[in-house]
PDB file of N, CA and C in Angstrom:
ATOM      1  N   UNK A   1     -14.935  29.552   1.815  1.00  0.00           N
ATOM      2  CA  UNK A   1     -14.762  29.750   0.390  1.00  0.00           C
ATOM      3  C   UNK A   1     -13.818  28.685  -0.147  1.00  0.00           C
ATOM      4  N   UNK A   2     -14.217  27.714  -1.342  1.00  0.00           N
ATOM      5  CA  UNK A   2     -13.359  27.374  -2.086  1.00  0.00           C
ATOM      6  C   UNK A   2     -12.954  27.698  -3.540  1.00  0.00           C
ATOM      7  N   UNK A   3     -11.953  27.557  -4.095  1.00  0.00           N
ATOM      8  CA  UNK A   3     -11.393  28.074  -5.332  1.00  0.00           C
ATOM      9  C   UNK A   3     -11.339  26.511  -6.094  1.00  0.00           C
ATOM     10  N   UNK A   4     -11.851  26.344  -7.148  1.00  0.00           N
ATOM     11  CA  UNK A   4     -11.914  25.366  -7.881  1.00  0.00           C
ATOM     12  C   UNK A   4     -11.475  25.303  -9.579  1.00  0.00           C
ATOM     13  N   UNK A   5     -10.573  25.073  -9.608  1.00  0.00           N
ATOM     14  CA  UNK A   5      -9.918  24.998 -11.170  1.00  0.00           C
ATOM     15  C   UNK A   5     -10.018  23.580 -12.097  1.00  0.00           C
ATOM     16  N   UNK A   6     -10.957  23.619 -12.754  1.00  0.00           N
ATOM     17  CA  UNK A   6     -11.291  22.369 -13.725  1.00  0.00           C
ATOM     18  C   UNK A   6     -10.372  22.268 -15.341  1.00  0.00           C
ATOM     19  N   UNK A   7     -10.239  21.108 -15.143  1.00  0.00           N
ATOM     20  CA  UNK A   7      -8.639  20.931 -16.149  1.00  0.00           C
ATOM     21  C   UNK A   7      -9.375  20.040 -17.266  1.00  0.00           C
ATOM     22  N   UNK A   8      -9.419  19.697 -18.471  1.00  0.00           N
ATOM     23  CA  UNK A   8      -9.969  19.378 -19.660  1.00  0.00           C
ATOM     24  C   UNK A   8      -9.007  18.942 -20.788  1.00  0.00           C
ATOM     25  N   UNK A   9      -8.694  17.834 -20.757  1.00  0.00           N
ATOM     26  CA  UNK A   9      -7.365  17.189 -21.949  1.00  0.00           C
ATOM     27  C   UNK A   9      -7.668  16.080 -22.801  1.00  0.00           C
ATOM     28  N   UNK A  10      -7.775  16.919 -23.523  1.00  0.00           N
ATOM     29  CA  UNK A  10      -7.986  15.779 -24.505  1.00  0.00           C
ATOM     30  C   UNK A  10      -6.563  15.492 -24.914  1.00  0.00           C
ATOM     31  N   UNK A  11      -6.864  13.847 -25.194  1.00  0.00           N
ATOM     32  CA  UNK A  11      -5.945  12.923 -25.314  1.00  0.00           C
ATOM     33  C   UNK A  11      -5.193  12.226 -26.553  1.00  0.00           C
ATOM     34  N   UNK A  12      -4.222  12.070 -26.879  1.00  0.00           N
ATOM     35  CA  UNK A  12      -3.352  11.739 -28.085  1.00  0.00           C
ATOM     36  C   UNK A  12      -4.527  10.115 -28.487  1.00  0.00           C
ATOM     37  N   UNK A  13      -4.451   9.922 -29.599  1.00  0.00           N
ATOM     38  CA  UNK A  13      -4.876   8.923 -30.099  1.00  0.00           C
ATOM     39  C   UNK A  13      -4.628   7.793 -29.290  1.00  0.00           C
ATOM     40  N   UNK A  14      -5.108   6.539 -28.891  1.00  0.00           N
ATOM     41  CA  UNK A  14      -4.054   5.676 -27.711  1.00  0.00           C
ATOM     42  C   UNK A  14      -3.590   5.603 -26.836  1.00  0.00           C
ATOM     43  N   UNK A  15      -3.632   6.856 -25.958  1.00  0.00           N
ATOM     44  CA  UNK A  15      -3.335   7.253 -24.735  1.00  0.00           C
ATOM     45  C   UNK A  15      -4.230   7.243 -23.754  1.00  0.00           C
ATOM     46  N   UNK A  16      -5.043   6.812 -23.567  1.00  0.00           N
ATOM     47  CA  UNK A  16      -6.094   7.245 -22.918  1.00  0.00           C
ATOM     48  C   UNK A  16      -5.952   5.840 -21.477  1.00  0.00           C
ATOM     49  N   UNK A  17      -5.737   4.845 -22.021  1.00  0.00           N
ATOM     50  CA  UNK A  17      -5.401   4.137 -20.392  1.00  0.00           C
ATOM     51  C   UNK A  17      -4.587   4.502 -19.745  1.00  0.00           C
ATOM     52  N   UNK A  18      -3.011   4.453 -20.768  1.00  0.00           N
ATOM     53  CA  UNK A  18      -2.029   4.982 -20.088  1.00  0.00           C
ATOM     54  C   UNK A  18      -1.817   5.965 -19.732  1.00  0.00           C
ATOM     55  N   UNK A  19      -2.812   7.394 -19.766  1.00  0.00           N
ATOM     56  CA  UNK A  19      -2.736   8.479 -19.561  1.00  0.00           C
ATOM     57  C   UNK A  19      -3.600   8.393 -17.736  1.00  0.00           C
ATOM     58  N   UNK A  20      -4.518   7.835 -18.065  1.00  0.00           N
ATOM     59  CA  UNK A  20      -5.312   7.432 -17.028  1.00  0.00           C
ATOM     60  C   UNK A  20      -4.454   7.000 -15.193  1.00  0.00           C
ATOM     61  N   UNK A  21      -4.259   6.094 -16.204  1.00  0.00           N
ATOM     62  CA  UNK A  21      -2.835   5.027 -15.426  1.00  0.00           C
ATOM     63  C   UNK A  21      -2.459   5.645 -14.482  1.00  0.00           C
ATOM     64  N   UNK A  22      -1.543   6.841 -15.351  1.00  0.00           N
ATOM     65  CA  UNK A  22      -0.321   7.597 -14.762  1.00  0.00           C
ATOM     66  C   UNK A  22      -0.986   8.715 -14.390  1.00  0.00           C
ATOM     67  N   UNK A  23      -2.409   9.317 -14.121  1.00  0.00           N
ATOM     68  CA  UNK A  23      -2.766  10.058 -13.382  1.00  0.00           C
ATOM     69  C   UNK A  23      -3.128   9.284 -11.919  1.00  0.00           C
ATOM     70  N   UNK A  24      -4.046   8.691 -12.489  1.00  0.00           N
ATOM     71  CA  UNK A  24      -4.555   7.822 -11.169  1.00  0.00           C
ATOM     72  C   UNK A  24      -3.152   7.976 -10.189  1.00  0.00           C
ATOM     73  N   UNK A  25      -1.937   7.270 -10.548  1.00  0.00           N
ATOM     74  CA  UNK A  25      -1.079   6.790  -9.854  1.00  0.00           C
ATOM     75  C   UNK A  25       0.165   7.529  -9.415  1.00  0.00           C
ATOM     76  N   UNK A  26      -0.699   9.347  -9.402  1.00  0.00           N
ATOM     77  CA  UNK A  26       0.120  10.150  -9.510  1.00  0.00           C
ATOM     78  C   UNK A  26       0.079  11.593  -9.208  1.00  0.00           C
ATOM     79  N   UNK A  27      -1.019  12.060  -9.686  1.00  0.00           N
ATOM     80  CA  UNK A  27      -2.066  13.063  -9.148  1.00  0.00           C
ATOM     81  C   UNK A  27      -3.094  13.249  -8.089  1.00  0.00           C
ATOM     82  N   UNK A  28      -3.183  12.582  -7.588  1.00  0.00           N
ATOM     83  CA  UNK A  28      -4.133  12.853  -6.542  1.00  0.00           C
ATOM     84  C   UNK A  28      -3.125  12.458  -5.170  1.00  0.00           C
ATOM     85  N   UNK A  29      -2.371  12.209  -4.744  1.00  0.00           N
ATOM     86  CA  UNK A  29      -1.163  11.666  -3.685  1.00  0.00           C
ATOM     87  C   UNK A  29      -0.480  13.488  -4.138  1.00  0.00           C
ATOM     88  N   UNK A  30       0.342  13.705  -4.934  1.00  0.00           N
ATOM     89  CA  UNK A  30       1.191  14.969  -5.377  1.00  0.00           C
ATOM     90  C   UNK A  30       0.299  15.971  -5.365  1.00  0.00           C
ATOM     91  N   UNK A  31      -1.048  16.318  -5.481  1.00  0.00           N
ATOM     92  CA  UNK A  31      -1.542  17.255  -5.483  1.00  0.00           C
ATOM     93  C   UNK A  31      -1.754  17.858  -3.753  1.00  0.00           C
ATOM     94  N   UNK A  32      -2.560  16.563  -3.309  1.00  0.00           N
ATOM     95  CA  UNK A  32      -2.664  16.612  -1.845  1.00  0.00           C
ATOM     96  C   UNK A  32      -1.631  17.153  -0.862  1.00  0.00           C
ATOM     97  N   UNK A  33      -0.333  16.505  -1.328  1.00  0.00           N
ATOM     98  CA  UNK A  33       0.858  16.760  -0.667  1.00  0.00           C
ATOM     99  C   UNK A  33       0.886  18.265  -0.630  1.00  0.00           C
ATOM    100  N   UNK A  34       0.272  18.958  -1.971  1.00  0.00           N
ATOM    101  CA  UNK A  34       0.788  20.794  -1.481  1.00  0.00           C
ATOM    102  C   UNK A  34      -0.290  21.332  -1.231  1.00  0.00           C
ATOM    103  N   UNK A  35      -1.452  20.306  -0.699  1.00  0.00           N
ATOM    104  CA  UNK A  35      -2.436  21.310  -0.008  1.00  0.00           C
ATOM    105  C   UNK A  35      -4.207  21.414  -0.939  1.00  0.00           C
ATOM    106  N   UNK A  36      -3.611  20.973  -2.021  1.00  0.00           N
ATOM    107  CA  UNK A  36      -5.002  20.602  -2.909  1.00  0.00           C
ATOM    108  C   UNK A  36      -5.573  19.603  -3.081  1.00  0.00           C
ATOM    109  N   UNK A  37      -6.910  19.977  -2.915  1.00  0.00           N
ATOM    110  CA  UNK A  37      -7.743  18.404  -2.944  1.00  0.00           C
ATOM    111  C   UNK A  37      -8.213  18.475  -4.169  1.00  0.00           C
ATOM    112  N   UNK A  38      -8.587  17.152  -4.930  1.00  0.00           N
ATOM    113  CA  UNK A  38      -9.292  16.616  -6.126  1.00  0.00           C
ATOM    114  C   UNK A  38     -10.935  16.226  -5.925  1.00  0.00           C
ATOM    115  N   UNK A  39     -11.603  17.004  -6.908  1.00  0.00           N
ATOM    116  CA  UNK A  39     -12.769  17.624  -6.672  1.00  0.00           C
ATOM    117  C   UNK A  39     -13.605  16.063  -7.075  1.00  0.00           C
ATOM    118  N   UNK A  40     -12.995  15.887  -8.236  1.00  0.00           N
ATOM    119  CA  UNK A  40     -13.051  14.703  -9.205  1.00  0.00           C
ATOM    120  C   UNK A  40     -12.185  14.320 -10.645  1.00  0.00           C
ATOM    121  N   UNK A  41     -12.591  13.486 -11.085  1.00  0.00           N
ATOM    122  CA  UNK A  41     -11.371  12.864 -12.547  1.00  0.00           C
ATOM    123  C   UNK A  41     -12.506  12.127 -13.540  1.00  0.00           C
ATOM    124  N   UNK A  42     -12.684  12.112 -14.519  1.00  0.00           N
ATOM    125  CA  UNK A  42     -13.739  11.363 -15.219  1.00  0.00           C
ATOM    126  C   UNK A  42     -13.090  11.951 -16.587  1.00  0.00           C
ATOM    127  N   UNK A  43     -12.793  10.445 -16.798  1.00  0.00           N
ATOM    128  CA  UNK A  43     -12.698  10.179 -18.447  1.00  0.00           C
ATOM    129  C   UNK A  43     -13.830  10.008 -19.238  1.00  0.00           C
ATOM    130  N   UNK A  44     -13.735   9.696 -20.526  1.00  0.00           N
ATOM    131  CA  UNK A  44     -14.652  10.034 -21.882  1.00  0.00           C
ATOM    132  C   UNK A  44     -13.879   9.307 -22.785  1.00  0.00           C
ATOM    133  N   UNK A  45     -14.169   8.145 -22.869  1.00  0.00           N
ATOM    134  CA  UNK A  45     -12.883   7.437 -23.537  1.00  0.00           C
ATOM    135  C   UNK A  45     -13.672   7.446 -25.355  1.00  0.00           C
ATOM    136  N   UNK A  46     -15.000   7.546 -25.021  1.00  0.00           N
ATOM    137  CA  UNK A  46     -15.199   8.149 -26.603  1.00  0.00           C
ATOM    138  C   UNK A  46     -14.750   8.969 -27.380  1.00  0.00           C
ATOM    139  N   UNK A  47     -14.889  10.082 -26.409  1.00  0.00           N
ATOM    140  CA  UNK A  47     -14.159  11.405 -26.797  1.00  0.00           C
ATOM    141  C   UNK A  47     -12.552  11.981 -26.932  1.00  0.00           C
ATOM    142  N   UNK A  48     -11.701  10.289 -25.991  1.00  0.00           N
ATOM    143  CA  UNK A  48     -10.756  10.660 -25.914  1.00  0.00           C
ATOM    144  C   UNK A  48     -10.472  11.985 -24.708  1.00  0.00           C
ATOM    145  N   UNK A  49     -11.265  12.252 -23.898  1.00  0.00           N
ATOM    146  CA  UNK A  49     -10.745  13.226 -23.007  1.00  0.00           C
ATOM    147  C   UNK A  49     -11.172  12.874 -21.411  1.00  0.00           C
ATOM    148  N   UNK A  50     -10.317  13.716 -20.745  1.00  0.00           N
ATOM    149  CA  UNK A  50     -10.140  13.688 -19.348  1.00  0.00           C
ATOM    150  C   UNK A  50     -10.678  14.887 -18.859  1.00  0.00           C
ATOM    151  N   UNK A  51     -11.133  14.878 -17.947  1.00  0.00           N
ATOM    152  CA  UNK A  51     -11.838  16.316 -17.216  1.00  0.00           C
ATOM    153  C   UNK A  51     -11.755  15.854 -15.415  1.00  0.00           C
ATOM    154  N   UNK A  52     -10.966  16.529 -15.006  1.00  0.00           N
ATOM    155  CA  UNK A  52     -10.573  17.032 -13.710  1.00  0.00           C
ATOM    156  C   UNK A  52     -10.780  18.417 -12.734  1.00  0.00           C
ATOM    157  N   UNK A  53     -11.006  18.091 -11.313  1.00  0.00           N
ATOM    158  CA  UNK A  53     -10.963  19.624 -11.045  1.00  0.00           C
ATOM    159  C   UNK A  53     -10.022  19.624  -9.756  1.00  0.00           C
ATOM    160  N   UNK A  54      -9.650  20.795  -9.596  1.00  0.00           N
ATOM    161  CA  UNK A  54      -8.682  20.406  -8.164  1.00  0.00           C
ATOM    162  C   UNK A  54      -9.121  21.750  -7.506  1.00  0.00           C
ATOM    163  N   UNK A  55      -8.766  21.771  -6.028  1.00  0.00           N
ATOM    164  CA  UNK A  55      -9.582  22.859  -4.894  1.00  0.00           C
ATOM    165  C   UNK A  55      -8.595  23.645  -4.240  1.00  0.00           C
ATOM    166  N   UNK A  56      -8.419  24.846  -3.306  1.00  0.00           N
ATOM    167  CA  UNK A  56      -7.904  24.600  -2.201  1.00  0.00           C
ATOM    168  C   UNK A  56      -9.025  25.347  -1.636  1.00  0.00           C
ATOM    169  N   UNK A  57      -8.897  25.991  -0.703  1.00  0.00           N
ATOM    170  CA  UNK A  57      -9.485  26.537   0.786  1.00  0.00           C
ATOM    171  C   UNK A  57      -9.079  27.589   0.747  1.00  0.00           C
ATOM    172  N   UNK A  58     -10.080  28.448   0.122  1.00  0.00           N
ATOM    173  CA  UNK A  58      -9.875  29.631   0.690  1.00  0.00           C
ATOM    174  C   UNK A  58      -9.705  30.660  -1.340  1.00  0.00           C
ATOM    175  N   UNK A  59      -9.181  31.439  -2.033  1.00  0.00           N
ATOM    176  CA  UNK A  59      -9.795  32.330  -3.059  1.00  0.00           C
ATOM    177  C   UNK A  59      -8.493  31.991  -3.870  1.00  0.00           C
ATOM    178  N   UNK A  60      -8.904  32.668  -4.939  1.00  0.00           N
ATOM    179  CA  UNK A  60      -7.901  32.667  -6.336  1.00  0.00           C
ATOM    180  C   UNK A  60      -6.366  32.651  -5.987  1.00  0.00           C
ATOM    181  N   UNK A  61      -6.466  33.681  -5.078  1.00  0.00           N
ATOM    182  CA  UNK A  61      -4.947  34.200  -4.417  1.00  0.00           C
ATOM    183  C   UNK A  61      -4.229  33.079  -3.665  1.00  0.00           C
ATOM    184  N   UNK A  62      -5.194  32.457  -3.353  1.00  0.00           N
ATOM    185  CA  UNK A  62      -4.414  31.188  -2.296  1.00  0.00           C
ATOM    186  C   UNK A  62      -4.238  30.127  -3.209  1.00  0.00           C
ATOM    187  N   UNK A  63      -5.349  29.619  -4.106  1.00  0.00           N
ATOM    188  CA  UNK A  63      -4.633  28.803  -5.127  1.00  0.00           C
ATOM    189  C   UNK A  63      -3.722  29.168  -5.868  1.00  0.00           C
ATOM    190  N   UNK A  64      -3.032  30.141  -6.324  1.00  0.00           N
ATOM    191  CA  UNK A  64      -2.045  30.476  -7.285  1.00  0.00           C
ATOM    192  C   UNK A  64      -0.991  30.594  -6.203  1.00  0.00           C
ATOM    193  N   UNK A  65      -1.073  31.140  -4.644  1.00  0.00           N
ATOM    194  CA  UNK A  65      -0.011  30.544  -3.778  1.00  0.00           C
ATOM    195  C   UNK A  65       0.813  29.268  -3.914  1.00  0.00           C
ATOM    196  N   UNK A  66      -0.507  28.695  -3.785  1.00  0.00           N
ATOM    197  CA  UNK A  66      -0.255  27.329  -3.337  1.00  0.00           C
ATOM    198  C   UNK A  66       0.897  26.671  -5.083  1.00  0.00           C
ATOM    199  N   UNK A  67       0.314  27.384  -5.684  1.00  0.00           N
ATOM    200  CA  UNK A  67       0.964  26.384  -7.524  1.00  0.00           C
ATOM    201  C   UNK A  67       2.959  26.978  -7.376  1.00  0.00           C
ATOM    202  N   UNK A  68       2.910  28.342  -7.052  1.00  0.00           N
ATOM    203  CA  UNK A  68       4.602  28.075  -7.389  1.00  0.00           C
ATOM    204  C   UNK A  68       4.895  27.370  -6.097  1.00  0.00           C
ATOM    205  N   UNK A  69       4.908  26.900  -5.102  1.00  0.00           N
ATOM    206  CA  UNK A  69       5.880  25.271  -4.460  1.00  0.00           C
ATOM    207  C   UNK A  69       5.313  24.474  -4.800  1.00  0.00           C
ATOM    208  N   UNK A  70       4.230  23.928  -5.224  1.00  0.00           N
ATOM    209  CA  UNK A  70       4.355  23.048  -6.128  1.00  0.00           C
ATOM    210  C   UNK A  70       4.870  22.566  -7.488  1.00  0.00           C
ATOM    211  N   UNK A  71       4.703  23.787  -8.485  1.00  0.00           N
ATOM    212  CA  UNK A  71       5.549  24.024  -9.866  1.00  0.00           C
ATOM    213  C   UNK A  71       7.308  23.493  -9.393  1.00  0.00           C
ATOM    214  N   UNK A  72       7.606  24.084  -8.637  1.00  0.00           N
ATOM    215  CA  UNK A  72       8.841  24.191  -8.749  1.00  0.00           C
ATOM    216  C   UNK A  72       9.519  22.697  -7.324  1.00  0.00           C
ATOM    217  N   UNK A  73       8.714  21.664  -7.287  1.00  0.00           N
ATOM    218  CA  UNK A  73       9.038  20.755  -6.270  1.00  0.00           C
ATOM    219  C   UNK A  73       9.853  20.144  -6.934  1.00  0.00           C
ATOM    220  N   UNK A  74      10.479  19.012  -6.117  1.00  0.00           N
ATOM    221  CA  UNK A  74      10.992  18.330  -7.090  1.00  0.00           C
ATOM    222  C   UNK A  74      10.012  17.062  -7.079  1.00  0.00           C
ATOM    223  N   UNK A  75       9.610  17.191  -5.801  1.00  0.00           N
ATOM    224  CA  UNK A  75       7.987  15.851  -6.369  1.00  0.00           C
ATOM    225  C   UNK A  75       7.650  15.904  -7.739  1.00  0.00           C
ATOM    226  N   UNK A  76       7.072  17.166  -8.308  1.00  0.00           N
ATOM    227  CA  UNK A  76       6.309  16.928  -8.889  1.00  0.00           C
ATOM    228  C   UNK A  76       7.638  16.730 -10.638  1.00  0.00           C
ATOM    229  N   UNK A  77       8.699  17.073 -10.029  1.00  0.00           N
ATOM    230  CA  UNK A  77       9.761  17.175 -11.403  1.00  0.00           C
ATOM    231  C   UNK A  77       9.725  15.172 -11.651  1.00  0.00           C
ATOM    232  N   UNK A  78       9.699  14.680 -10.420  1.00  0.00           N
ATOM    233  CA  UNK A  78       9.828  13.210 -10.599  1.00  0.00           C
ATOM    234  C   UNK A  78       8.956  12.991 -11.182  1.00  0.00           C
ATOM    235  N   UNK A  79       7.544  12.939 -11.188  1.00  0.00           N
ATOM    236  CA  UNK A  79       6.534  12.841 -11.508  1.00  0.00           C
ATOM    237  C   UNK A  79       6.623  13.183 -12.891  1.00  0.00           C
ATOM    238  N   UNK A  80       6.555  14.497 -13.287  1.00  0.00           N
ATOM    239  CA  UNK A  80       6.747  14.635 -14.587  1.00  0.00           C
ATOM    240  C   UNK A  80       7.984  14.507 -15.222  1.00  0.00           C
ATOM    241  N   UNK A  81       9.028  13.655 -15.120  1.00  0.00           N
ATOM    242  CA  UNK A  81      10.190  13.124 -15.611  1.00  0.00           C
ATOM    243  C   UNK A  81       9.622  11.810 -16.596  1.00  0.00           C
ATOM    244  N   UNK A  82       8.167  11.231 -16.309  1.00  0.00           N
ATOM    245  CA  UNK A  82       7.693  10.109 -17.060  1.00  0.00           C
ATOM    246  C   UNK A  82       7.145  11.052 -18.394  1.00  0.00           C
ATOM    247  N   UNK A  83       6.502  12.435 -18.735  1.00  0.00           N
ATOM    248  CA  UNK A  83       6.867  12.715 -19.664  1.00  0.00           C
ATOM    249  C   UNK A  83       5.229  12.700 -19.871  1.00  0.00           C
ATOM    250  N   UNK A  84       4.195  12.634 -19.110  1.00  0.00           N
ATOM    251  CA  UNK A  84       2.808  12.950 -19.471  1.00  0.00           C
ATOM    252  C   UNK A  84       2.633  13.407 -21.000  1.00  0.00           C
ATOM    253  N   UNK A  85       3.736  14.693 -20.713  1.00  0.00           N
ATOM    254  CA  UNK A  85       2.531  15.758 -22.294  1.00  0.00           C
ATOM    255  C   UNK A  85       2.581  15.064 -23.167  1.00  0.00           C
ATOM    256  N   UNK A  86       3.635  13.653 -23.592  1.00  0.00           N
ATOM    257  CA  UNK A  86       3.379  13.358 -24.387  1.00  0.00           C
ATOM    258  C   UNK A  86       2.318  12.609 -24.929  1.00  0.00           C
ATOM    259  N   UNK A  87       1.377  12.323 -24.213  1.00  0.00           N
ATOM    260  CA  UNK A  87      -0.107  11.613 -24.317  1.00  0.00           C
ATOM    261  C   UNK A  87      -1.089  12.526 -23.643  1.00  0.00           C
ATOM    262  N   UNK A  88      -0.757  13.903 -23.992  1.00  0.00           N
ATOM    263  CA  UNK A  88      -1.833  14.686 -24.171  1.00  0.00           C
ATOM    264  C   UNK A  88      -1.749  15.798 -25.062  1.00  0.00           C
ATOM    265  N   UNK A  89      -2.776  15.959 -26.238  1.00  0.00           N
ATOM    266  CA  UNK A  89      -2.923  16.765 -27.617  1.00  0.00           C
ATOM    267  C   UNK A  89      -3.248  18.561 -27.158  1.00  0.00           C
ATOM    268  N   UNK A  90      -4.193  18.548 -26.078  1.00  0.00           N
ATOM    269  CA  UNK A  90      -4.263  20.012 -26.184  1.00  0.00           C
ATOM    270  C   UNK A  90      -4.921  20.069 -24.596  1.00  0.00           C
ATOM    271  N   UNK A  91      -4.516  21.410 -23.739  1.00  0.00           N
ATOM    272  CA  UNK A  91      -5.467  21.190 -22.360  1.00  0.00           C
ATOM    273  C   UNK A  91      -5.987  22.805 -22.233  1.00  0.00           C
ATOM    274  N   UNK A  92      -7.145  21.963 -21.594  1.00  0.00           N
ATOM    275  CA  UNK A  92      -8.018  23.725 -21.518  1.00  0.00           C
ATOM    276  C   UNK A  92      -7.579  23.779 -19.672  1.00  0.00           C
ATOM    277  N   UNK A  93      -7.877  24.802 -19.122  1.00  0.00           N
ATOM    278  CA  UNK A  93      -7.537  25.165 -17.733  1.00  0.00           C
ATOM    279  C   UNK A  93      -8.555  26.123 -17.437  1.00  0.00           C
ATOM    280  N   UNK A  94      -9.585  26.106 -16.256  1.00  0.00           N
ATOM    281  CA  UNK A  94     -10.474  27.936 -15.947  1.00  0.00           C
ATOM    282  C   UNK A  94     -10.737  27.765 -14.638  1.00  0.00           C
ATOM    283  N   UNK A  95     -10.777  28.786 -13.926  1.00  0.00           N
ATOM    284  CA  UNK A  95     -11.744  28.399 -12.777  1.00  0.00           C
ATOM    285  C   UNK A  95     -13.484  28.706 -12.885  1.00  0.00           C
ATOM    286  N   UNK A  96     -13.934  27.871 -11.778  1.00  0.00           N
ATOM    287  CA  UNK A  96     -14.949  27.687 -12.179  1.00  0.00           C
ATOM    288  C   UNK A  96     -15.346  28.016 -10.710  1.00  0.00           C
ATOM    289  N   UNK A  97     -17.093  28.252 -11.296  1.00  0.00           N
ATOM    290  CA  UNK A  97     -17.964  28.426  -9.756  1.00  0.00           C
ATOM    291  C   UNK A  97     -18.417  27.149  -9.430  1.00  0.00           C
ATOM    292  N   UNK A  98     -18.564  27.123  -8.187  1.00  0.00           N
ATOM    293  CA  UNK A  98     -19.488  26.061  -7.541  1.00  0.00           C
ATOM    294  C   UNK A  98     -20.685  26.306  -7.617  1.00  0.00           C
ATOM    295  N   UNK A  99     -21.490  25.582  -8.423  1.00  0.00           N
ATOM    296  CA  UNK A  99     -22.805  25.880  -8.806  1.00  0.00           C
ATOM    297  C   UNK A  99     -23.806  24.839  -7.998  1.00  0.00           C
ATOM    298  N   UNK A 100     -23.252  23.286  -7.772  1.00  0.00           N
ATOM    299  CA  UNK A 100     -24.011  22.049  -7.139  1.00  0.00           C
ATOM    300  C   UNK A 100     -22.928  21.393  -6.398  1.00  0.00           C
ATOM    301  N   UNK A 101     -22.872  20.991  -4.932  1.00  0.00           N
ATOM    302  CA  UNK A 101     -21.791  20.581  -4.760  1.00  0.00           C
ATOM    303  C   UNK A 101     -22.474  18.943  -4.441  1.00  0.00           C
ATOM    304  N   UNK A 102     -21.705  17.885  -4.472  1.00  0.00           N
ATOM    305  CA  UNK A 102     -23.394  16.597  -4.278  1.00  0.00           C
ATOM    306  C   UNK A 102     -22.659  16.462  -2.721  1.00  0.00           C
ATOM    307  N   UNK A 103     -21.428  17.049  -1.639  1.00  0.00           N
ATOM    308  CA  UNK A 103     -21.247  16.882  -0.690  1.00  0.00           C
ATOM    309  C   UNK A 103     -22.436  17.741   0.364  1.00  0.00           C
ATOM    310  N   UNK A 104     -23.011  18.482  -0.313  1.00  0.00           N
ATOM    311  CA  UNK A 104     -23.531  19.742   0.247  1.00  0.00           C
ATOM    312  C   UNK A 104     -25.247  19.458  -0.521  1.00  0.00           C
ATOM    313  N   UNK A 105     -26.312  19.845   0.895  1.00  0.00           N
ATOM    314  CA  UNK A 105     -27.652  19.541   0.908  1.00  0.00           C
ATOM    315  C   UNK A 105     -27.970  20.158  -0.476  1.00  0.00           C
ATOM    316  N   UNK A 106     -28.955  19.398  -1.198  1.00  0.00           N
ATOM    317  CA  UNK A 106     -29.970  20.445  -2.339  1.00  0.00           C
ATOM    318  C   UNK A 106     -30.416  21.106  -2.217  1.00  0.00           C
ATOM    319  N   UNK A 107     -30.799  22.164  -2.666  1.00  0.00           N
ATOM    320  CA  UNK A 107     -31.493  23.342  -2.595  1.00  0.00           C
ATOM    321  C   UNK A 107     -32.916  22.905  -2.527  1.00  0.00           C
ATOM    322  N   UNK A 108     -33.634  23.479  -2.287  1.00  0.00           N
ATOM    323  CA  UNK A 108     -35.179  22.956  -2.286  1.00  0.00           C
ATOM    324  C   UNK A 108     -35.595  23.526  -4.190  1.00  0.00           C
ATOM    325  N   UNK A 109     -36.123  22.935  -4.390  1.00  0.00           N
ATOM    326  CA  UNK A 109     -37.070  23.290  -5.548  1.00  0.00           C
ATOM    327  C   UNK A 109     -37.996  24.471  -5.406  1.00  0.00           C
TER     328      UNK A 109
END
């Protein structure tokens, strides 16, 4: 079983490389470190938004484990000491089902 939480931010006017930037170079290293993998990251630079998903192994209960030592690291306080929210306008958060995975065979038709 995996637990998969897809993250959705749309982005301040202008922000969108540097928002990029400082994920790329920041989120996926800090996430890993407490045990979560990154599903994927894909911007929309039309739209101004970012859409992410992150995993762990195993149900709801184990991902929300896993978030207070991470919330409260100081990794991630360094990390967010650069001050992200401010180049992001509004974020949606849900979990989601695995409906297609492209690591995992197709279903037959």
């Amino acid at each position: 079983m995996k637990t998969v939480q897809i993250r959705r931010y749309a982005l301040v006017p202008d922000m969108y490389d540097e928002f990029l930037a400082w994920w790329d170079a920041n989120m996926p290293k800090l996430r890993t470190q407490f045990g979560f993998a990154i599903e994927f990251g894909y911007g929309d630079r039309a739209a101004n938004e970012f859409v992410w998903a992150v995993s762990v192994d195993g149900d709801q209960a184990e991902f929300e484990r896993r978030m207070d030592p991470y919330m409260g690291s100081p990794e991630r306080a360094a990390v967010f000491a650069e001050n992200p929210e401010r180049m992001i306008a509004s974020v949606y958060t849900g979990f989601v089902d695995v409906v297609a995975d492209a690591a995992a065979p197709a279903h037959p038709a």
